[in-house]
Protein backbone atom coordinates (compact mmCIF):
# COMPACT_ATOMS: atom_id res chain seq x y z
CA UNK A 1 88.37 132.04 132.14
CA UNK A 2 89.79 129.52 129.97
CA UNK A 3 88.11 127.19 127.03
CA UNK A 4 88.65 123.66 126.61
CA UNK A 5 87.76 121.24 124.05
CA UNK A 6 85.58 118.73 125.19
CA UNK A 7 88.52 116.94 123.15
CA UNK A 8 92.18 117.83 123.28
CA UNK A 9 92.63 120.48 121.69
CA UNK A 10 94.65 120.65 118.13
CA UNK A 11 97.78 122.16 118.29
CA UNK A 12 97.59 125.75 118.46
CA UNK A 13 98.42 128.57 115.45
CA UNK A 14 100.81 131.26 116.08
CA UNK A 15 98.93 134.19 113.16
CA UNK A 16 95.40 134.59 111.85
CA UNK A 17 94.44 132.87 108.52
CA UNK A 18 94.97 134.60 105.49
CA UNK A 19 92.66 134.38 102.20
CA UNK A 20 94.90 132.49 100.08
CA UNK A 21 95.08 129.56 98.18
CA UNK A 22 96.13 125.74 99.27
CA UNK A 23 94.93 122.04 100.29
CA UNK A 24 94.11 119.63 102.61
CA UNK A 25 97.64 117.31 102.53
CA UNK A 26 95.30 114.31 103.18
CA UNK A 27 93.42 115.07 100.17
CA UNK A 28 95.83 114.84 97.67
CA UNK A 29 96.79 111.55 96.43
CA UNK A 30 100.23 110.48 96.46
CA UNK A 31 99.89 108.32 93.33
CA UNK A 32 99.42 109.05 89.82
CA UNK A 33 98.13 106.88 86.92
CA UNK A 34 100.62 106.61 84.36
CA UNK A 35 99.86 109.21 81.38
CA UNK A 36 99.30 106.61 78.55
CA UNK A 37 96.18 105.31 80.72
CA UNK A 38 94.95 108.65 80.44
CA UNK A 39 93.77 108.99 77.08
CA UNK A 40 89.97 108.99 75.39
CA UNK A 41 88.39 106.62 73.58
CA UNK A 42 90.20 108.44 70.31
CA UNK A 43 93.50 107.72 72.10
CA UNK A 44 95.14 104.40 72.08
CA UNK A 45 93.39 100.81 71.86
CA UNK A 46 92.01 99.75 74.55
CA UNK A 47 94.59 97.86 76.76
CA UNK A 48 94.26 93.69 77.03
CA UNK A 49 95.98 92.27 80.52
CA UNK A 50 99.68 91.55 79.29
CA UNK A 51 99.65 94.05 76.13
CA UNK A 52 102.15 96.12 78.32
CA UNK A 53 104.37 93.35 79.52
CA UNK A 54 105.14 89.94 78.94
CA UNK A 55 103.35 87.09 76.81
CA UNK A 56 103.70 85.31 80.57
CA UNK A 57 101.08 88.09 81.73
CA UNK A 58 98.66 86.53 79.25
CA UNK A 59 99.39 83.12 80.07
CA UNK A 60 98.76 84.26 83.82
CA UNK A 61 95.61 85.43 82.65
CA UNK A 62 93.77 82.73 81.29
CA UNK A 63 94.95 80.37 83.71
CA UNK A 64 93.22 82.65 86.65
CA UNK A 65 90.11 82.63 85.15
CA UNK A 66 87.60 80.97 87.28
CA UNK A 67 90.20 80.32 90.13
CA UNK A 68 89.20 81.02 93.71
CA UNK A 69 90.54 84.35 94.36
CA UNK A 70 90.12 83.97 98.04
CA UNK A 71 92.13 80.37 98.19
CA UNK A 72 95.04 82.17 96.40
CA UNK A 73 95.57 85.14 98.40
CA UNK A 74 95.12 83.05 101.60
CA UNK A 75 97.83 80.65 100.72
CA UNK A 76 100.32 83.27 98.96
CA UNK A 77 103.21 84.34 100.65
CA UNK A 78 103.99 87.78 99.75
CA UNK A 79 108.00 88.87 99.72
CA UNK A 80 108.31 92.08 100.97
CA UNK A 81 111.28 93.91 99.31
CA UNK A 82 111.08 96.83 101.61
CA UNK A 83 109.75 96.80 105.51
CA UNK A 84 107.49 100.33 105.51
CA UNK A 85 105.59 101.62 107.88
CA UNK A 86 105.19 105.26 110.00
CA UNK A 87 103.78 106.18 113.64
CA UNK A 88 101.61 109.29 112.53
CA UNK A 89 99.45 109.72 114.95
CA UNK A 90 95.62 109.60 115.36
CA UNK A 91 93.34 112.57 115.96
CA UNK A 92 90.84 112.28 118.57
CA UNK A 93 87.44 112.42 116.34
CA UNK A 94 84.25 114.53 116.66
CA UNK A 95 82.45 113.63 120.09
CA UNK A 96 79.64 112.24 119.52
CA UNK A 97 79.86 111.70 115.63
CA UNK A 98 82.65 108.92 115.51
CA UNK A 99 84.66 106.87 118.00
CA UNK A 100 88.10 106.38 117.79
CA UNK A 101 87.91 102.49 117.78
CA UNK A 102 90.89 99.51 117.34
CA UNK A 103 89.74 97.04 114.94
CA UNK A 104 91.18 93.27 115.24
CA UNK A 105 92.98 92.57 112.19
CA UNK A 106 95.32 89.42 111.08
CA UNK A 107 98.41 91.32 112.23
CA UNK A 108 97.11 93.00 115.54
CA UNK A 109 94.73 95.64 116.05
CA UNK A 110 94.65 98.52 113.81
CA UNK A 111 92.90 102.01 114.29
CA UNK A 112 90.01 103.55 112.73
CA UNK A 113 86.90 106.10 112.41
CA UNK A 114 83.65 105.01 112.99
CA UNK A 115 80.51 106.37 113.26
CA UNK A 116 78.58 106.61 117.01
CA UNK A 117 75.76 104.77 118.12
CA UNK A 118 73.03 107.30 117.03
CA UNK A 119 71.21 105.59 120.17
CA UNK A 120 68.07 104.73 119.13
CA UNK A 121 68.49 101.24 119.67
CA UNK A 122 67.69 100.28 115.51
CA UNK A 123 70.33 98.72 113.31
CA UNK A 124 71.22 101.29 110.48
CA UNK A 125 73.37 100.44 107.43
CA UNK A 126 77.00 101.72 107.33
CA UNK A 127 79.66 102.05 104.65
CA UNK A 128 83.22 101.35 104.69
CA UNK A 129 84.94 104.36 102.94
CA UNK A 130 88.86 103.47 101.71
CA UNK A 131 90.51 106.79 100.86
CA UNK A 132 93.12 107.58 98.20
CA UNK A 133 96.72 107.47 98.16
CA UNK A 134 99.48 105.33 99.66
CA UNK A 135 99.09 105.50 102.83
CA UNK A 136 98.10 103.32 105.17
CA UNK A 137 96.84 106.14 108.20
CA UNK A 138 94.25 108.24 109.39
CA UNK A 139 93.95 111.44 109.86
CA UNK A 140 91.26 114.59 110.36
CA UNK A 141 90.68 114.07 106.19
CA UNK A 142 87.22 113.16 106.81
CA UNK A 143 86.49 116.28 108.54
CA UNK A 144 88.17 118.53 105.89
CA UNK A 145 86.04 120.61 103.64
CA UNK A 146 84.52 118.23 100.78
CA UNK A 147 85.72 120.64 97.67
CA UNK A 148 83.21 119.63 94.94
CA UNK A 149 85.18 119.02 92.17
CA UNK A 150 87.49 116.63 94.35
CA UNK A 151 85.85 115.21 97.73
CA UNK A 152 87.96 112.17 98.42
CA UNK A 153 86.14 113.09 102.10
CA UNK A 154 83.44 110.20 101.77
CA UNK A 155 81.82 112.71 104.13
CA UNK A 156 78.52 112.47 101.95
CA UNK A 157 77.80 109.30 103.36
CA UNK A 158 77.74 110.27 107.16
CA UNK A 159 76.08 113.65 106.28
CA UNK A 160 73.33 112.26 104.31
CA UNK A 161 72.63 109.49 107.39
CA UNK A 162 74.69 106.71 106.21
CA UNK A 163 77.19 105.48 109.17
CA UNK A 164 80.74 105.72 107.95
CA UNK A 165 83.97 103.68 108.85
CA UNK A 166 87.12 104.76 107.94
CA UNK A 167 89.69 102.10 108.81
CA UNK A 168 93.72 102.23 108.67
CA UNK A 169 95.81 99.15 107.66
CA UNK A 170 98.75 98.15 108.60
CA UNK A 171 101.65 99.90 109.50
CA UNK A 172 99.79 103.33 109.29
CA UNK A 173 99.78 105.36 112.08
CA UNK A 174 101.83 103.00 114.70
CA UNK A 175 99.66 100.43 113.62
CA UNK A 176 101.86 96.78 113.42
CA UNK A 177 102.86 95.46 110.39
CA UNK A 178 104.13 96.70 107.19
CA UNK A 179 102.98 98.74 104.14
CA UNK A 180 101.93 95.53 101.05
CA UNK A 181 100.89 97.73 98.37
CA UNK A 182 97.52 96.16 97.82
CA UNK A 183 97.90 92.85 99.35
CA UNK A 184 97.29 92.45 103.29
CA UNK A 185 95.30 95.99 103.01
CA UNK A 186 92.76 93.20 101.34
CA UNK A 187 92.92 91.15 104.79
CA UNK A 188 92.67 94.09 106.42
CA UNK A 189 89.14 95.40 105.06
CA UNK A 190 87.75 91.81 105.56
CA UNK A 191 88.61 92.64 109.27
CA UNK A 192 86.97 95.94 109.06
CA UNK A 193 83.73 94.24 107.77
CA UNK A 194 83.80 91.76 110.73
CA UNK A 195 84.03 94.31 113.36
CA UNK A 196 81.50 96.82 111.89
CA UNK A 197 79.39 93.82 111.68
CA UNK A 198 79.94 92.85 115.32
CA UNK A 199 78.47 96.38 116.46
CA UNK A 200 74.94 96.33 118.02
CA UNK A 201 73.46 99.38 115.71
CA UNK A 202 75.02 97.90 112.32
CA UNK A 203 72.66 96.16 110.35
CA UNK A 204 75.49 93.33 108.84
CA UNK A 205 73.40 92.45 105.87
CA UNK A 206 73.32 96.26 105.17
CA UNK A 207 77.45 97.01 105.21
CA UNK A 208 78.94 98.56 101.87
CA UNK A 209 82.30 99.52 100.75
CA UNK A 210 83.57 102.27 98.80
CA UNK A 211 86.82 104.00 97.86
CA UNK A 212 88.37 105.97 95.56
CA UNK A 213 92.12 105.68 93.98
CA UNK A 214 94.09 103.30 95.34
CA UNK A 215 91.09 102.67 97.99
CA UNK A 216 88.77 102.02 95.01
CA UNK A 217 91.50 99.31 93.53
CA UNK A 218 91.66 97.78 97.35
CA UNK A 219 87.86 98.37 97.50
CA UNK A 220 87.59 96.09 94.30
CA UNK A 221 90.57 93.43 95.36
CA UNK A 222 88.28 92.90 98.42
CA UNK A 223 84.88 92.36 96.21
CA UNK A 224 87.01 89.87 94.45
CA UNK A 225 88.04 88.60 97.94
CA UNK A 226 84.94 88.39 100.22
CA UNK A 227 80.87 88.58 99.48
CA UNK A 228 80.25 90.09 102.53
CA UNK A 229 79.61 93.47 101.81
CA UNK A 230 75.86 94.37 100.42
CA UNK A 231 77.29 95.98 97.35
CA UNK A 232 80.56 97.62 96.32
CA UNK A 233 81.40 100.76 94.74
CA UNK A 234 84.78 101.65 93.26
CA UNK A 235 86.05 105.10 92.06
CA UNK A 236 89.35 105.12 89.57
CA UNK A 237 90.37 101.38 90.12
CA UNK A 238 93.43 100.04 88.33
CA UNK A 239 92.80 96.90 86.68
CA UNK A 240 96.65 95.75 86.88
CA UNK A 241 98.76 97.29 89.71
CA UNK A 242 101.31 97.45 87.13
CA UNK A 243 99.71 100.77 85.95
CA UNK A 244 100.11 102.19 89.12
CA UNK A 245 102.72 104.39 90.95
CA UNK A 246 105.35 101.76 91.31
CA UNK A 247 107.60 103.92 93.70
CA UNK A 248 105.33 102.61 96.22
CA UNK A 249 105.77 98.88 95.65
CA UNK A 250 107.44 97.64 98.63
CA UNK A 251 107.01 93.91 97.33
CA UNK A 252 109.87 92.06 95.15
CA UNK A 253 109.16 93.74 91.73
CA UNK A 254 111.19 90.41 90.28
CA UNK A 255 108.54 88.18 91.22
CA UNK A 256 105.63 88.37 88.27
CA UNK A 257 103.47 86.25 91.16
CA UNK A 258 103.22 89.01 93.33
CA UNK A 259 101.72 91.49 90.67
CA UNK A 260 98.87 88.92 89.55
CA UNK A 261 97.96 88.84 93.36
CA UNK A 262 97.77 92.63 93.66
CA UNK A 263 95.74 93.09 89.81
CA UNK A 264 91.78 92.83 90.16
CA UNK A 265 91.83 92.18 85.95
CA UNK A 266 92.80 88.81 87.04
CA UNK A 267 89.82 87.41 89.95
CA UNK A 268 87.03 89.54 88.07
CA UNK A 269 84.95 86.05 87.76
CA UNK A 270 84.87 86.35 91.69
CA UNK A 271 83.05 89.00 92.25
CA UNK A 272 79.19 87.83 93.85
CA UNK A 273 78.17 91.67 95.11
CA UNK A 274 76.71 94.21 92.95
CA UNK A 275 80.27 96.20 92.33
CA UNK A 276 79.62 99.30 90.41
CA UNK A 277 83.15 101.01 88.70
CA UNK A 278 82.88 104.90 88.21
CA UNK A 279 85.78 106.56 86.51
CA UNK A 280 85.85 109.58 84.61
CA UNK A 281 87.07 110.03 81.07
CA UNK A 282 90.27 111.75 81.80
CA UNK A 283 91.11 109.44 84.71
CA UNK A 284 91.46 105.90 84.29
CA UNK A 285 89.52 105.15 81.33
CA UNK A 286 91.44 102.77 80.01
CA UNK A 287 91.65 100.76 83.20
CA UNK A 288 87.35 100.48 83.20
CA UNK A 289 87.40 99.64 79.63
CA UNK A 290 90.06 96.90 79.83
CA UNK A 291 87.51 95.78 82.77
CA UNK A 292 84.45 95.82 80.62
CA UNK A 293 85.94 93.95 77.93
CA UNK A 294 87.38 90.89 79.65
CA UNK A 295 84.39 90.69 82.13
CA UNK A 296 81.77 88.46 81.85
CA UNK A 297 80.52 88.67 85.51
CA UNK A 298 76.76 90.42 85.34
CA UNK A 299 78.03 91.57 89.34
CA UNK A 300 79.81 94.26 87.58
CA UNK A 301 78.67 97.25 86.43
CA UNK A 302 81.16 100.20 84.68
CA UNK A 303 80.72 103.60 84.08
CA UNK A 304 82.32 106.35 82.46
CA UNK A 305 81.45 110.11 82.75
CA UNK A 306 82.39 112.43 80.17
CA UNK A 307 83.65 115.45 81.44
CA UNK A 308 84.96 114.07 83.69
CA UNK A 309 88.48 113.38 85.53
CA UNK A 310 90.00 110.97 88.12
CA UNK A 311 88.77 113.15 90.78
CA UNK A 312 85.60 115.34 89.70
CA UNK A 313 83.01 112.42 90.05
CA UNK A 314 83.14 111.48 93.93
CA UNK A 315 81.68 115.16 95.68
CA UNK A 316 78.31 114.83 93.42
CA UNK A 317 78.54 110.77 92.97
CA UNK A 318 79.30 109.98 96.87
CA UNK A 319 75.91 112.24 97.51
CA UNK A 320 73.87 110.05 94.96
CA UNK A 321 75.30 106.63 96.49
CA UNK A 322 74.74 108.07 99.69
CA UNK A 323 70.70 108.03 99.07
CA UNK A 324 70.89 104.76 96.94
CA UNK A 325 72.18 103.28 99.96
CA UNK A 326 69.33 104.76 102.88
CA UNK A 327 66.92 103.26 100.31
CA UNK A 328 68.00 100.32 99.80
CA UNK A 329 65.77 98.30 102.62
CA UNK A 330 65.18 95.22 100.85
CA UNK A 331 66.02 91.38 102.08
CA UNK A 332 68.23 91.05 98.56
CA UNK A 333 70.62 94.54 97.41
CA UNK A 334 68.75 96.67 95.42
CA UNK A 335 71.05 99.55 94.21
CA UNK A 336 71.28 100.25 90.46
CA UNK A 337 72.15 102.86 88.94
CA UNK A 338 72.00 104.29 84.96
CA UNK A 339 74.23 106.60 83.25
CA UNK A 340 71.18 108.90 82.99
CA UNK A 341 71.42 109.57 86.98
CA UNK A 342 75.17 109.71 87.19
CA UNK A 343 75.15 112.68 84.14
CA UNK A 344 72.16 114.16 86.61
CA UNK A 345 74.21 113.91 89.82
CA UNK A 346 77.25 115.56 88.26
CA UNK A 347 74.84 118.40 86.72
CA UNK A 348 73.33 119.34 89.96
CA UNK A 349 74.49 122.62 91.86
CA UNK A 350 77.25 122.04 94.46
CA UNK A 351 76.48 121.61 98.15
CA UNK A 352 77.79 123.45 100.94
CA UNK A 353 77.13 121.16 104.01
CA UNK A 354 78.23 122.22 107.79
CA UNK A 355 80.88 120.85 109.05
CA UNK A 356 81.92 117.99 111.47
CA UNK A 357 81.84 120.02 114.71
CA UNK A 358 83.55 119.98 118.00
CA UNK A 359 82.27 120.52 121.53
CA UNK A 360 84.05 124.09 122.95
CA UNK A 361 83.13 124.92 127.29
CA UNK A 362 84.77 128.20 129.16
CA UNK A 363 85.52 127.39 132.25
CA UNK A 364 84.05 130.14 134.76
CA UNK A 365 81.40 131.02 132.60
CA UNK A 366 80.13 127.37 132.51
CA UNK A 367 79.20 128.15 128.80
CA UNK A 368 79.33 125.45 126.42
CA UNK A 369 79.43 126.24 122.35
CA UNK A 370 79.97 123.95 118.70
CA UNK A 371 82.53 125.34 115.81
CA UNK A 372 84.12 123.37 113.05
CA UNK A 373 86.39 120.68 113.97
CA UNK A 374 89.07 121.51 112.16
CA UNK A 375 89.10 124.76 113.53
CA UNK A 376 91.97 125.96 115.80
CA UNK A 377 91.96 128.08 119.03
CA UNK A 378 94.21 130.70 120.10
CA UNK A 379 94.01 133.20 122.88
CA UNK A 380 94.63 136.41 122.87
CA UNK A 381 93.44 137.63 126.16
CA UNK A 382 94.52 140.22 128.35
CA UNK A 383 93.21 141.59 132.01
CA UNK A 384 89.89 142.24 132.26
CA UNK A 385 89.10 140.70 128.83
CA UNK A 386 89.11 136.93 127.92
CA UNK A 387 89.18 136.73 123.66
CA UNK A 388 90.32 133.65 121.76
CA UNK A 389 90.23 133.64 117.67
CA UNK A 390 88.83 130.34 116.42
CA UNK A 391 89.90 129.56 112.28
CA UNK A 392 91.15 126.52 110.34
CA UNK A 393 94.75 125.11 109.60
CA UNK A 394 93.90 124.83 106.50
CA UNK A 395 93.93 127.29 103.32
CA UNK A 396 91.45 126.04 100.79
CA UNK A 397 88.97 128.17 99.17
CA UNK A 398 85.97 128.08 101.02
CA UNK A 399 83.99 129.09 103.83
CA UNK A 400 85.21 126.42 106.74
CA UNK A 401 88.51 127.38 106.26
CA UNK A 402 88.39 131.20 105.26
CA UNK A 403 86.36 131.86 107.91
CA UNK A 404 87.93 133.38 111.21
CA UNK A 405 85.32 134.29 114.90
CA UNK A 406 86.30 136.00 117.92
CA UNK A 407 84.85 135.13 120.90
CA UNK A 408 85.07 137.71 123.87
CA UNK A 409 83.92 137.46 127.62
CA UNK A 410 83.75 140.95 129.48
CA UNK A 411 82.00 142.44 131.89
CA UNK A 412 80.59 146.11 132.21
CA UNK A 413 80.95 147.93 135.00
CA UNK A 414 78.09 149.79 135.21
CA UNK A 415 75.39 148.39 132.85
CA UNK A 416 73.15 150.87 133.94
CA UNK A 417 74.89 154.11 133.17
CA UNK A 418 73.95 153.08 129.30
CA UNK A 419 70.42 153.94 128.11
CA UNK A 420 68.26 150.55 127.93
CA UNK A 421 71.68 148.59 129.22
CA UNK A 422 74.72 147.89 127.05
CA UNK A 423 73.12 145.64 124.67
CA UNK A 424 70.87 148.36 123.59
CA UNK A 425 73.61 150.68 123.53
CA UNK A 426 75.63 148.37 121.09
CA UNK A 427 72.67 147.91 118.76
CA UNK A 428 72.72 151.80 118.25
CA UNK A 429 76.45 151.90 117.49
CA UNK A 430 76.38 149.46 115.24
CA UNK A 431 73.33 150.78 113.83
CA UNK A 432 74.08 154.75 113.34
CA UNK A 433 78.10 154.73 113.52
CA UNK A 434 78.64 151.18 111.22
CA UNK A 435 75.69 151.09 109.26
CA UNK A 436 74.64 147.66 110.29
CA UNK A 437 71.23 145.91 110.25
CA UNK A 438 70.33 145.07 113.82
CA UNK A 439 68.06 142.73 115.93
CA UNK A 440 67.43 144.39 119.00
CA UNK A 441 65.55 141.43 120.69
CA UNK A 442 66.88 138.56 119.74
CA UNK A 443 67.58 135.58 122.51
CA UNK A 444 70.52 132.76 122.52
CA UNK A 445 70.61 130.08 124.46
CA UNK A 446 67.19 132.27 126.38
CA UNK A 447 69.54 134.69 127.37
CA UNK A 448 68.67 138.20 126.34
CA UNK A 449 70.88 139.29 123.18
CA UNK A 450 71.50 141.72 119.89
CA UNK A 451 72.41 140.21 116.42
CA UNK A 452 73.80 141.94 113.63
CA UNK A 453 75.09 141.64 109.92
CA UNK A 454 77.25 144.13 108.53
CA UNK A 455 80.76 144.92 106.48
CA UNK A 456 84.03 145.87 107.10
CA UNK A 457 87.32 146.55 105.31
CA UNK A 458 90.91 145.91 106.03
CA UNK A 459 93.88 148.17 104.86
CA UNK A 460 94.18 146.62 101.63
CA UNK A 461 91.00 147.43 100.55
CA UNK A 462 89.12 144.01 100.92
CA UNK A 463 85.69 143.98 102.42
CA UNK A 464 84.42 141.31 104.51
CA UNK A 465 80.93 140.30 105.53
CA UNK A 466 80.39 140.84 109.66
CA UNK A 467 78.16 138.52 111.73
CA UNK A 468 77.90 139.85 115.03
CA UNK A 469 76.15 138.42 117.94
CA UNK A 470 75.84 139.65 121.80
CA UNK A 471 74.56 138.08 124.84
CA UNK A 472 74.25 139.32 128.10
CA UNK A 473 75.01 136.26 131.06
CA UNK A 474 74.35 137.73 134.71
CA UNK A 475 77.20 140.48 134.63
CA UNK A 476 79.03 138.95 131.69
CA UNK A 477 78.81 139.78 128.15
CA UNK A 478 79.63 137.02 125.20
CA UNK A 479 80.58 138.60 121.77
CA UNK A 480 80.64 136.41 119.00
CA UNK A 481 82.10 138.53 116.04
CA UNK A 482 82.36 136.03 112.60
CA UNK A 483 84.30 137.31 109.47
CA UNK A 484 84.02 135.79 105.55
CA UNK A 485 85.31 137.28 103.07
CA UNK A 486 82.19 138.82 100.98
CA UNK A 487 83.03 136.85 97.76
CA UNK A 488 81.58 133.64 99.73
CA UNK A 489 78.11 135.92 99.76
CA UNK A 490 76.10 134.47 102.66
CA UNK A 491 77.03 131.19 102.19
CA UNK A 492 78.81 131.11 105.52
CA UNK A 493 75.69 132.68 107.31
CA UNK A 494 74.29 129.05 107.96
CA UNK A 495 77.64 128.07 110.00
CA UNK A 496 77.35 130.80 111.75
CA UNK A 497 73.82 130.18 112.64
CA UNK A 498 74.59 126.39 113.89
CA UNK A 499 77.34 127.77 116.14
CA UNK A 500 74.78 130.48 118.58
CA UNK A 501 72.17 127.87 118.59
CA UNK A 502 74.59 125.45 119.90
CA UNK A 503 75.40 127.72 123.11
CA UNK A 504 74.75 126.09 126.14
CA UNK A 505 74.42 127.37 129.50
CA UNK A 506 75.84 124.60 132.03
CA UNK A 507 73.73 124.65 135.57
């Protein structure tokens, strides 16, 4: 027999996951603030736009105020000093929970996530999400684990019912074009608005954007830019670009111009949306504060969470927004939100959603069965015996990824020969030689079948918790056999749980 992905499958592991320690690589930003933004209100004075530079900063100041942000970006040129880009590729998304779509953009089409028609023919609201970082790509980092202390996932949206577009810009992942640091990534979002309006089960007067990082600074350059979007909600902006990580300009660093176009301290008069700044106090502080003491546009609203850092805010923030956003219904926006619910949000116990999962069928069998989409396959079979060992790629600390299930096919020979058939024989094993706790008549997918929960150790003396599960098919027998480390508890019990009621028997 042999499984397929109802998607290509991801490229196979070579050894078994190990408990250990690590990240997802797409969710850790490339950039960092520089350190003298970091500091509390105790710290340095606040920062005014051209206390770090030149009096021709100031100058450049003043005379923005009240310009037409949109005129000026249209009509400047930028120089690009450096011609960036990379051909990473694209993973195939869940089936069924995004499309892989190609968005029309000023410089061709680019690539992106977005959420499927949930097919009830109503139009639902839907939230552009602009990830941290430099880069320009996509890749599975929506799909990763949402660690609560630093989700850059924007996975609360599309798990709490919110439909979720994560676009690339140019020159990310073969995409044409060039990386511009902050500049046609503007255009580009405006483009991603446009076609996420254009789909049938988008309500267009109900499409938000969000980001976080360098996708919150982008996310607030393109409040600044367009009025389209319902309302706008930005996570550790910069207010001058200047602050940022400027091994990643790849614009002429001579040319003062080209940092005013890229610095949202500059077009804050043009925001129209509700555009709500989060930050915590260790992040960039100093970058909100600068904001709330230039600003005079009632659009804007800042907050800063004590606490806090640049990263700690978004897992328990992203779920609150998330909920703001399903009930906002009216004909005008009607988010706000008070530094009361914020301190509540970031208070509350952390969640332990399921994960984005992928569509598995074994050919022969004609079974059909969901795990986590980050999960990889590898087979391990031999005659007589199909087995394949299903884990993730990735290393973090938590139950998606430390999580490992075999899956075995057999058949018996003689059922018969055992006492009450092999099921029945199995339950007693596990019962009387393993200790387990047994279900002796439970059904999956209404085929007749034993469950069990149980523990087990390895040679270096760790113990890990046991979910067990086996079904009897005509003459085959399906073992599902799931292993967590018992320091997760039973938190991984509800994964396991989703993946036997998703097995499918295909007539």
């Amino acid at each position: 027999m042999k499984l397929k992905k109802s998607k290509p499958l991801l490229a196979l592991m070579s050894a078994l996951l190990v408990l250990s320690t690590g990240a997802c690589s797409s969710q850790t930003p490339s950039e960092t603030s520089d350190s003298s933004q970091n500091e509390t209100a105790s710290g340095t004075p606040i920062r005014t736009p051209g206390s770090g530079g030149t009096s021709q900063d100031d100058t450049d100041f003043k005379s923005r105020q009240g310009q037409d942000f949109t005129q000026a970006h249209d009509a400047f040129q930028t120089k690009l000093a450096r011609e960036e880009n990379d051909s990473d590729s694209v993973y195939e998304p869940p089936e069924g929970l995004f499309d892989l779509v190609y968005y029309p953009s000023k410089v061709g089409d680019l690539a992106a996530y977005v959420s499927s028609d949930p097919g009830d023919g109503e139009k639902h609201p839907l939230i552009i999400w602009v990830v941290g970082g430099w880069g320009n790509g996509i890749d599975d980092f929506p799909f990763c684990y949402p660690q609560w202390d630093n989700d850059q996932t924007g996975s609360a949206f599309w798990q709490s019912g919110v439909l979720t577009m994560y676009p690339s810009f140019r020159g990310g992942n073969g995409n044409p074009g060039y990386y511009e640091a902050l500049y046609g990534e503007v255009d580009d979002i405006a483009a991603a608005y446009e076609y996420a309006a254009s789909l049938p089960y988008v309500d267009p007067d109900r499409i938000y954007l969000g980001g976080h990082s360098t996708g919150g600074t982008r996310a607030l350059l393109a409040a600044e830019y367009t009025d389209k979007f319902r309302s706008v909600f930005c996570f550790g902006a910069v207010d001058e670009i200047k602050y940022h990580n400027n091994t990643q300009f790849t614009f002429d660093t001579s040319d003062t111009e080209e940092f005013v176009m890229r610095s949202p301290v500059y077009w804050l008069d043009n925001i129209d949306t509700p555009t709500f700044l989060i930050e915590g106090e260790e992040g960039n502080s100093a970058s909100l504060r600068n904001i709330q003491k230039v600003s005079e546009n009632d659009n804007i609203h800042c907050y800063i969470l004590d606490n806090a850092d640049h990263f700690s805010a978004l897992g328990p923030v992203t779920w609150l927004l998330a909920r703001k956003i399903l009930e906002d219904t009216g004909a005008e926006p009607g988010i706000s939100i008070t530094q009361e619910e914020l301190e509540a949000a970031m208070a509350q116990d952390p969640m332990i959603p399921l994960p984005a999962m992928t569509r598995l069928t074994i050919d022969g069998l004609n079974m059909a069965f969901s795990c986590p989409y980050i999960w990889q396959v590898e087979d391990s079979s031999e005659e007589g015996l199909f087995r394949v060992s299903l884990y993730s790629a990735y290393e973090d600390d938590n139950i998606w990824d430390m999580a490992t299930l075999y899956l075995s096919v057999f058949a018996i020979d003689n059922d018969a020969e055992y006492e009450g058939g092999y099921l029945q024989e199995m339950a007693r094993y596990l019962e009387e030689e393993q200790g387990y706790e047994t279900v002796r008549d439970a059904t999956i997918a209404g085929q007749k079948a034993i469950t069990a929960l149980g523990t087990q150790h390895n040679d270096n003396g760790s113990t890990f918790r046991n979910l067990y599960a086996l079904l009897q098919k005509d003459d085959y027998f399906v073992e599902f056999d799931f292993y967590i480390h018992e320091g997760y508890g039973d938190d991984g019990d509800p994964l396991f749980d989703a993946i036997l009621e998703s097995v499918e028997f295909l007539e």
